[in-house]
Structure formats: structure tokens, C-alpha cells
C-alpha atoms as a PDB file:
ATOM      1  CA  UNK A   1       0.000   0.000   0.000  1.00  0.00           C
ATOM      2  CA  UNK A   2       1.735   3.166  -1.137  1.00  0.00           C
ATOM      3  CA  UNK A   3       0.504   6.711   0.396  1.00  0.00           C
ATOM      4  CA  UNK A   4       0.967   9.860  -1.640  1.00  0.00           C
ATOM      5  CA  UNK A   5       2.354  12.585  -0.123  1.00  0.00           C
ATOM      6  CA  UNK A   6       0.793  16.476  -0.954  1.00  0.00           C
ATOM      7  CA  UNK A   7       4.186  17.694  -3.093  1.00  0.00           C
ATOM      8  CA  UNK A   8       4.777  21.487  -1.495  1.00  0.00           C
ATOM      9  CA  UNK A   9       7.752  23.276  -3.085  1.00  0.00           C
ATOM     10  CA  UNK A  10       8.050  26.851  -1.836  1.00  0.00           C
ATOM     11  CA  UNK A  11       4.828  26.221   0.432  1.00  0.00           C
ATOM     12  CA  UNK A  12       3.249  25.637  -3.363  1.00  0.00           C
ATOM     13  CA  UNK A  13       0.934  22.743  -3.897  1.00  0.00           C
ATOM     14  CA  UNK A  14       1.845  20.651  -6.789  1.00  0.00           C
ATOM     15  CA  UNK A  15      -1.362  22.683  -8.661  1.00  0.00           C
ATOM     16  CA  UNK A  16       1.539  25.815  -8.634  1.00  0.00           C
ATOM     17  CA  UNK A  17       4.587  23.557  -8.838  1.00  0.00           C
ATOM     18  CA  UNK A  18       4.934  23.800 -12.763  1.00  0.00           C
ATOM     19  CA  UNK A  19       4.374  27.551 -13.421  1.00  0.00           C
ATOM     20  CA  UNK A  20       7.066  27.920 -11.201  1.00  0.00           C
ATOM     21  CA  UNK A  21       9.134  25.821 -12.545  1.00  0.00           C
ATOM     22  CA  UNK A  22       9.086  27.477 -15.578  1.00  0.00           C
ATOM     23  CA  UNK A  23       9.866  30.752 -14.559  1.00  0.00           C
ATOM     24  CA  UNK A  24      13.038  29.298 -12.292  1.00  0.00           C
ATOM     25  CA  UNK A  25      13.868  27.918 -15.909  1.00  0.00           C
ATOM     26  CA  UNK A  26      13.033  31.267 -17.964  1.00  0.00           C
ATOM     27  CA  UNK A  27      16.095  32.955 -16.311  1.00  0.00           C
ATOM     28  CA  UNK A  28      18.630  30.313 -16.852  1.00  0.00           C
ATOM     29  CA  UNK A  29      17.949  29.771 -20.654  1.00  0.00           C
ATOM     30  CA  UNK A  30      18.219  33.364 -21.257  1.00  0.00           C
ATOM     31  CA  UNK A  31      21.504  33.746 -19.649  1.00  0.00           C
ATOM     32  CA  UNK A  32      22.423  30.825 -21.563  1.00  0.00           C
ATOM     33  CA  UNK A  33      21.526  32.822 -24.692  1.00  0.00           C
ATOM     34  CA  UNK A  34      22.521  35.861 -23.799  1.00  0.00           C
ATOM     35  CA  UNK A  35      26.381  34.657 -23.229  1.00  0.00           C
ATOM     36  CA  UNK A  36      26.265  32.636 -26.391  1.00  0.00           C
ATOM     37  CA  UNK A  37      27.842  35.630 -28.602  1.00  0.00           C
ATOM     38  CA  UNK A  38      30.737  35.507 -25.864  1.00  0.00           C
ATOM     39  CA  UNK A  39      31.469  32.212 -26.906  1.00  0.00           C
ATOM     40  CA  UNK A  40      30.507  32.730 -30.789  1.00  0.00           C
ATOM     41  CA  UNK A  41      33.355  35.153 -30.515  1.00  0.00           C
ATOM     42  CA  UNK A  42      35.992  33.209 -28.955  1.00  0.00           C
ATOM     43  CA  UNK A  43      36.997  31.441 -32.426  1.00  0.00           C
ATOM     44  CA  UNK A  44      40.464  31.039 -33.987  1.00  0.00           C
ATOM     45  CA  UNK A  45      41.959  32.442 -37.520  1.00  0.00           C
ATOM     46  CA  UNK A  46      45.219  31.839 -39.256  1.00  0.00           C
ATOM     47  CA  UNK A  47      46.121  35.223 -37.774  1.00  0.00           C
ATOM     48  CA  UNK A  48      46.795  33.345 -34.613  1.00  0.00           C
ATOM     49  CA  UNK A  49      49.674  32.220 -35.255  1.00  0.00           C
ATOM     50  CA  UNK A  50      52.101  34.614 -36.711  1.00  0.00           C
ATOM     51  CA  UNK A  51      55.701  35.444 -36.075  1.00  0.00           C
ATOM     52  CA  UNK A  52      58.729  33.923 -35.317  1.00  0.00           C
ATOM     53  CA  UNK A  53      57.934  29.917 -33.805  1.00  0.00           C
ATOM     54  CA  UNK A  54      60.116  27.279 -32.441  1.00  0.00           C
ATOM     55  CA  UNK A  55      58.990  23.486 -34.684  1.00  0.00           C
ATOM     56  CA  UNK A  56      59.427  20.480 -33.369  1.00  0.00           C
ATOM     57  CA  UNK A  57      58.333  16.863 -34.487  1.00  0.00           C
ATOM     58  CA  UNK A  58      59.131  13.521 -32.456  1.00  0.00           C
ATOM     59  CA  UNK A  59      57.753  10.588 -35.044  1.00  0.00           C
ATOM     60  CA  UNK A  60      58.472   7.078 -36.628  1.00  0.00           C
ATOM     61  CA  UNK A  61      58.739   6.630 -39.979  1.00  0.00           C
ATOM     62  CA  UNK A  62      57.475   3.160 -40.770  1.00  0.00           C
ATOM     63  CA  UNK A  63      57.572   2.557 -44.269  1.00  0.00           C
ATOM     64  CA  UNK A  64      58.951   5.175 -45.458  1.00  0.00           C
ATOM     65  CA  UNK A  65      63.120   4.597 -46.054  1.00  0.00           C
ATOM     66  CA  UNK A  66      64.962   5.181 -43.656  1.00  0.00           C
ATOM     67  CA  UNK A  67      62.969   3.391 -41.425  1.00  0.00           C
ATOM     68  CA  UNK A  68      62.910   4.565 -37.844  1.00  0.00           C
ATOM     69  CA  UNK A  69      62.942   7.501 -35.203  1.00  0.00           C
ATOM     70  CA  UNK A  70      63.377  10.921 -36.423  1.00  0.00           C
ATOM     71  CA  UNK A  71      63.655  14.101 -34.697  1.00  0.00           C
ATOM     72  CA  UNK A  72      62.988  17.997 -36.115  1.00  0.00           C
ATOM     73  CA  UNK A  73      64.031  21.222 -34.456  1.00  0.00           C
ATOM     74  CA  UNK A  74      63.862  24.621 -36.025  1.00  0.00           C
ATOM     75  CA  UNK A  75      62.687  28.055 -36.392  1.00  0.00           C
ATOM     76  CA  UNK A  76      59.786  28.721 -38.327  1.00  0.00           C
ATOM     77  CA  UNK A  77      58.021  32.587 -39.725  1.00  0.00           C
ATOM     78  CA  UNK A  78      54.566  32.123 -39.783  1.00  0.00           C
ATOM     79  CA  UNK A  79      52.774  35.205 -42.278  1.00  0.00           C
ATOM     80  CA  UNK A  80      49.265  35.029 -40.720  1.00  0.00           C
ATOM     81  CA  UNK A  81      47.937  34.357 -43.934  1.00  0.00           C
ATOM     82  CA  UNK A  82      48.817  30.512 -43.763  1.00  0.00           C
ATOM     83  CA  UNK A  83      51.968  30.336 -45.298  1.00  0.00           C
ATOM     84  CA  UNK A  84      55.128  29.793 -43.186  1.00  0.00           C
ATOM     85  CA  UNK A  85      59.045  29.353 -43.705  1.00  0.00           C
ATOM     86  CA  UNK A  86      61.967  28.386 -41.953  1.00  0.00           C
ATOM     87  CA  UNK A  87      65.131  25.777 -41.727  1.00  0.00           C
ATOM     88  CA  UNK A  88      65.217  23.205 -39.422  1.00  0.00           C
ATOM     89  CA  UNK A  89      68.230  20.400 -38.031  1.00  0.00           C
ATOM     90  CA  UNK A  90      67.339  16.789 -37.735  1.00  0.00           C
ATOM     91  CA  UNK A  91      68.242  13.350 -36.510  1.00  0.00           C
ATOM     92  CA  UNK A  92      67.257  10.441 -39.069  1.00  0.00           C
ATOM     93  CA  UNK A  93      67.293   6.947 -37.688  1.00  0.00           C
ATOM     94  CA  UNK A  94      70.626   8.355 -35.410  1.00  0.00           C
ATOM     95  CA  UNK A  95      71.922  10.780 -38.799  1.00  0.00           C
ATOM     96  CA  UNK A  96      72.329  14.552 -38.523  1.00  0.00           C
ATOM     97  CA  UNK A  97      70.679  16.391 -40.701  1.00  0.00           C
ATOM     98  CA  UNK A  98      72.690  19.460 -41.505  1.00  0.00           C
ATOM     99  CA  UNK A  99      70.055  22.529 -41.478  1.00  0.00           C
ATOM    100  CA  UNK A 100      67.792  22.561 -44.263  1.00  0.00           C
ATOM    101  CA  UNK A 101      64.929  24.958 -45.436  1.00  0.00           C
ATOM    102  CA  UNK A 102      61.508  24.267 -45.205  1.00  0.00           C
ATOM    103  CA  UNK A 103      58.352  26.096 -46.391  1.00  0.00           C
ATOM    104  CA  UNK A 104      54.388  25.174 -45.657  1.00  0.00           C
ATOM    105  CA  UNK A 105      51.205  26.104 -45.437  1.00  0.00           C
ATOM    106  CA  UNK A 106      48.750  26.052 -42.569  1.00  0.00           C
ATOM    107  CA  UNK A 107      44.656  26.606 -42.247  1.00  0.00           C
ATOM    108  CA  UNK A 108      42.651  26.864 -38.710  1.00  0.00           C
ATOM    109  CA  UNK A 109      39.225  26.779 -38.579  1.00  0.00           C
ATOM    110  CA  UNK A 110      37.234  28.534 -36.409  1.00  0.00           C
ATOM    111  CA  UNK A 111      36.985  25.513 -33.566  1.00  0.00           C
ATOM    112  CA  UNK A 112      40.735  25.999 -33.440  1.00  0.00           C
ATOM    113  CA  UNK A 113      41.561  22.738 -35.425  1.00  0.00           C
ATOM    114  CA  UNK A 114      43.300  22.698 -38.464  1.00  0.00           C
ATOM    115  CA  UNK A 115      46.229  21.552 -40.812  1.00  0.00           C
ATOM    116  CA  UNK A 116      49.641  21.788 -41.436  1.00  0.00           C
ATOM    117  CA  UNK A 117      51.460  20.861 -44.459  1.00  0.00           C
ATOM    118  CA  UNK A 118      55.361  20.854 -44.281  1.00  0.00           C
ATOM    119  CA  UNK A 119      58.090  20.747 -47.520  1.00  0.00           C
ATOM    120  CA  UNK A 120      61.210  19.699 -46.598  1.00  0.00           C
ATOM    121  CA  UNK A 121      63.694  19.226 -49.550  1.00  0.00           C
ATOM    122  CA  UNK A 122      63.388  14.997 -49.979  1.00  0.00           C
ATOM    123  CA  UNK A 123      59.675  14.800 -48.692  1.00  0.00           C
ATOM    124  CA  UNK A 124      56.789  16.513 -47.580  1.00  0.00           C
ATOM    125  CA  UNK A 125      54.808  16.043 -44.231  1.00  0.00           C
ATOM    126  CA  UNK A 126      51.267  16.565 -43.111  1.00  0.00           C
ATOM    127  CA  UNK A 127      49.902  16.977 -39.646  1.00  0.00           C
ATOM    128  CA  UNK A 128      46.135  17.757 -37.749  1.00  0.00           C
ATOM    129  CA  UNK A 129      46.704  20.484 -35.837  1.00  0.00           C
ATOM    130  CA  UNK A 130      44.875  22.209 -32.779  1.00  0.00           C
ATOM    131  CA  UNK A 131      45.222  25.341 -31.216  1.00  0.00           C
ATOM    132  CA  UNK A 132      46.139  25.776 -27.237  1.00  0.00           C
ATOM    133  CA  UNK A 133      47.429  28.943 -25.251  1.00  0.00           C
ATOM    134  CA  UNK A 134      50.548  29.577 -24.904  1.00  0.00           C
ATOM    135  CA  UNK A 135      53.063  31.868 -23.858  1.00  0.00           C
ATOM    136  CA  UNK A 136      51.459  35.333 -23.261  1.00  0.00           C
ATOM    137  CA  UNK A 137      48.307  34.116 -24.357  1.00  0.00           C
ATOM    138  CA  UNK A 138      49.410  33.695 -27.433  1.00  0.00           C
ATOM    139  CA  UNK A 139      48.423  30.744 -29.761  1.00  0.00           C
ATOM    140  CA  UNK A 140      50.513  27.614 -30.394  1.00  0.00           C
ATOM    141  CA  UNK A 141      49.958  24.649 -32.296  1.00  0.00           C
ATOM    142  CA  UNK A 142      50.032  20.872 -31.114  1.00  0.00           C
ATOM    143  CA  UNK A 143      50.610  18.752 -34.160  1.00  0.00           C
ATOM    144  CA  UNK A 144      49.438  15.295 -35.249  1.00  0.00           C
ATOM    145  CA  UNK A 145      51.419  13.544 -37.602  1.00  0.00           C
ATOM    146  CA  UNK A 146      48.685  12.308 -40.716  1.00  0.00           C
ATOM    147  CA  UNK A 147      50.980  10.533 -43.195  1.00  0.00           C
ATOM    148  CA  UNK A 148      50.642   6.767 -43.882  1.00  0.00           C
ATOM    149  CA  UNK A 149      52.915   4.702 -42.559  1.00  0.00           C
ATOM    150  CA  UNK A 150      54.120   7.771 -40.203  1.00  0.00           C
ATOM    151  CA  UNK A 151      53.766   8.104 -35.791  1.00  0.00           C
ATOM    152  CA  UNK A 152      54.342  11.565 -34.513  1.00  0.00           C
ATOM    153  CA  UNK A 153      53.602  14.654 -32.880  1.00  0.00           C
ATOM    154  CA  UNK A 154      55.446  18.382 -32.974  1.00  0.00           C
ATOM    155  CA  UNK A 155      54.277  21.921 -31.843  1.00  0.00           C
ATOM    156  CA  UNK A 156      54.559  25.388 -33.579  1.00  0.00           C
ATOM    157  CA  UNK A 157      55.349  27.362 -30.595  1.00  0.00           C
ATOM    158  CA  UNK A 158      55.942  30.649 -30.089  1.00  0.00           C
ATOM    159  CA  UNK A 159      59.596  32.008 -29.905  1.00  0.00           C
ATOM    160  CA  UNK A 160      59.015  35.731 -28.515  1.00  0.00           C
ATOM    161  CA  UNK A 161      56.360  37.823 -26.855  1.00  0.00           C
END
């Protein structure tokens, strides 16, 4: 045997529960809404990410010869625009790389997410990208290594304020 208890919210009866509800509800939403162009706002651009940047990339080359660990350090100038170039050092599979130019381009969407496409002078490499805060607040870029047969990750970070 189950009893039912009067529902009393606010000294309400359950009659005046729902109105009531809906007004406590009214107020939320539309603060929700209202703070929605704050948000809209907050987006990314190429223009993030301009200037003088430090480029890095850890990865594993798996099929492609020489087969094994690589490592990429450099100095990038990115234009703002999406186009960037630079030179860079490296360590093939234990080999020194003497510096080298490179050249790219990169595109961010407005989620912050992106792509980076890097020319080196035997190859070129593509990575997913996504924007973080960095130094000063401004933007740098944690890379995903895309290629087939390729593990790694890099950063575009910045070099100066």
C-alpha cells in the first residue's frame, strides 16, 4: 500500500509547482543565450599564429626509407595568412641532418583545429593540428602527424612575446 504525499515546493501545492518551474527555468535559458555571442566570438583564424615559432616533431617513420625515429628542431616565420618558412636540423634513424629549409602552409578553422602541411627538400609532411594557449596568451599549435605509414607529434610554438 503506497501513500501519496501532498508535493509542497516553496509552500506551493503541486497545482503551482509547474508555473514555477518554468519561470526558475526562464532565467537560466536566457543567460544561456545571452552569453552565447561571448562564446561565438571566442573562435580562432590563421592570424593566430604569426611570427617567429620554435617546430618540433618527435615521429616514426614506418615505411617510409629510412625506417625509424626521427627528430625535427627549427625556427619557423609564420605570415598570418597561412603560409610559413623556416630551416630546421634533424636526426634520421641516429643521422644529422645538416640545417635545411623548409616552407608550408597552414589553415585553422574557427573551432581551433586545423592543418599543417610541411616541404622539406626529400619529402613533404602533413599533420592535424589544434590550437592551445601559450606563452602570453598567445596561440601555439600541437601537431598530429597524418601521413601513412608515419607516428608523430610536434608543436609550432611561439619564440618571442
Amino acid at each position: 500500500m503506497t501513500r501519496s504525499v501532498p508535493f509542497k515546493l516553496f509552500g506551493l501545492d503541486a497545482s503551482s509547482a509547474k508555473p514555477l518551474g518554468r519561470l526558475l527555468v526562464l532565467p537560466s535559458l536566457a543567460m544561456a543565450l545571452h552569453s552565447a555571442p561571448a562564446f561565438a566570438a571566442d573562435v580562432c583564424r590563421n592570424a593566430d599564429l604569426e611570427g617567429a615559432y620554435a617546430y618540433s616533431v618527435d615521429a616514426t617513420s614506418l615505411t617510409i626509407p629510412p625506417v625509424g625515429p626521427l627528430a625535427i628542431l627549427g625556427k619557423i616565420t609564420l605570415d598570418g595568412k597561412g603560409n610559413f618558412a623556416g630551416t630546421i636540423d634533424g636526426s634520421i634513424v641516429g643521422g644529422i641532418l645538416p640545417q635545411v629549409p623548409v616552407t608550408g602552409t597552414y589553415s585553422i578553422a574557427d573551432d581551433c583545429a586545423g592543418s599543417l602541411t610541411t616541404i622539406y627538400p626529400l619529402f613533404t609532411a602533413h599533420f592535424s593540428l589544434v590550437l592551445v594557449d601559450g606563452v602570453d596568451h598567445r596561440k601555439q599549435a600541437e601537431l598530429l602527424a597524418i601521413d601513412a605509414g608515419t607516428v608523430g607529434t610536434g608543436a609550432v610554438k611561439p619564440m618571442f612575446h
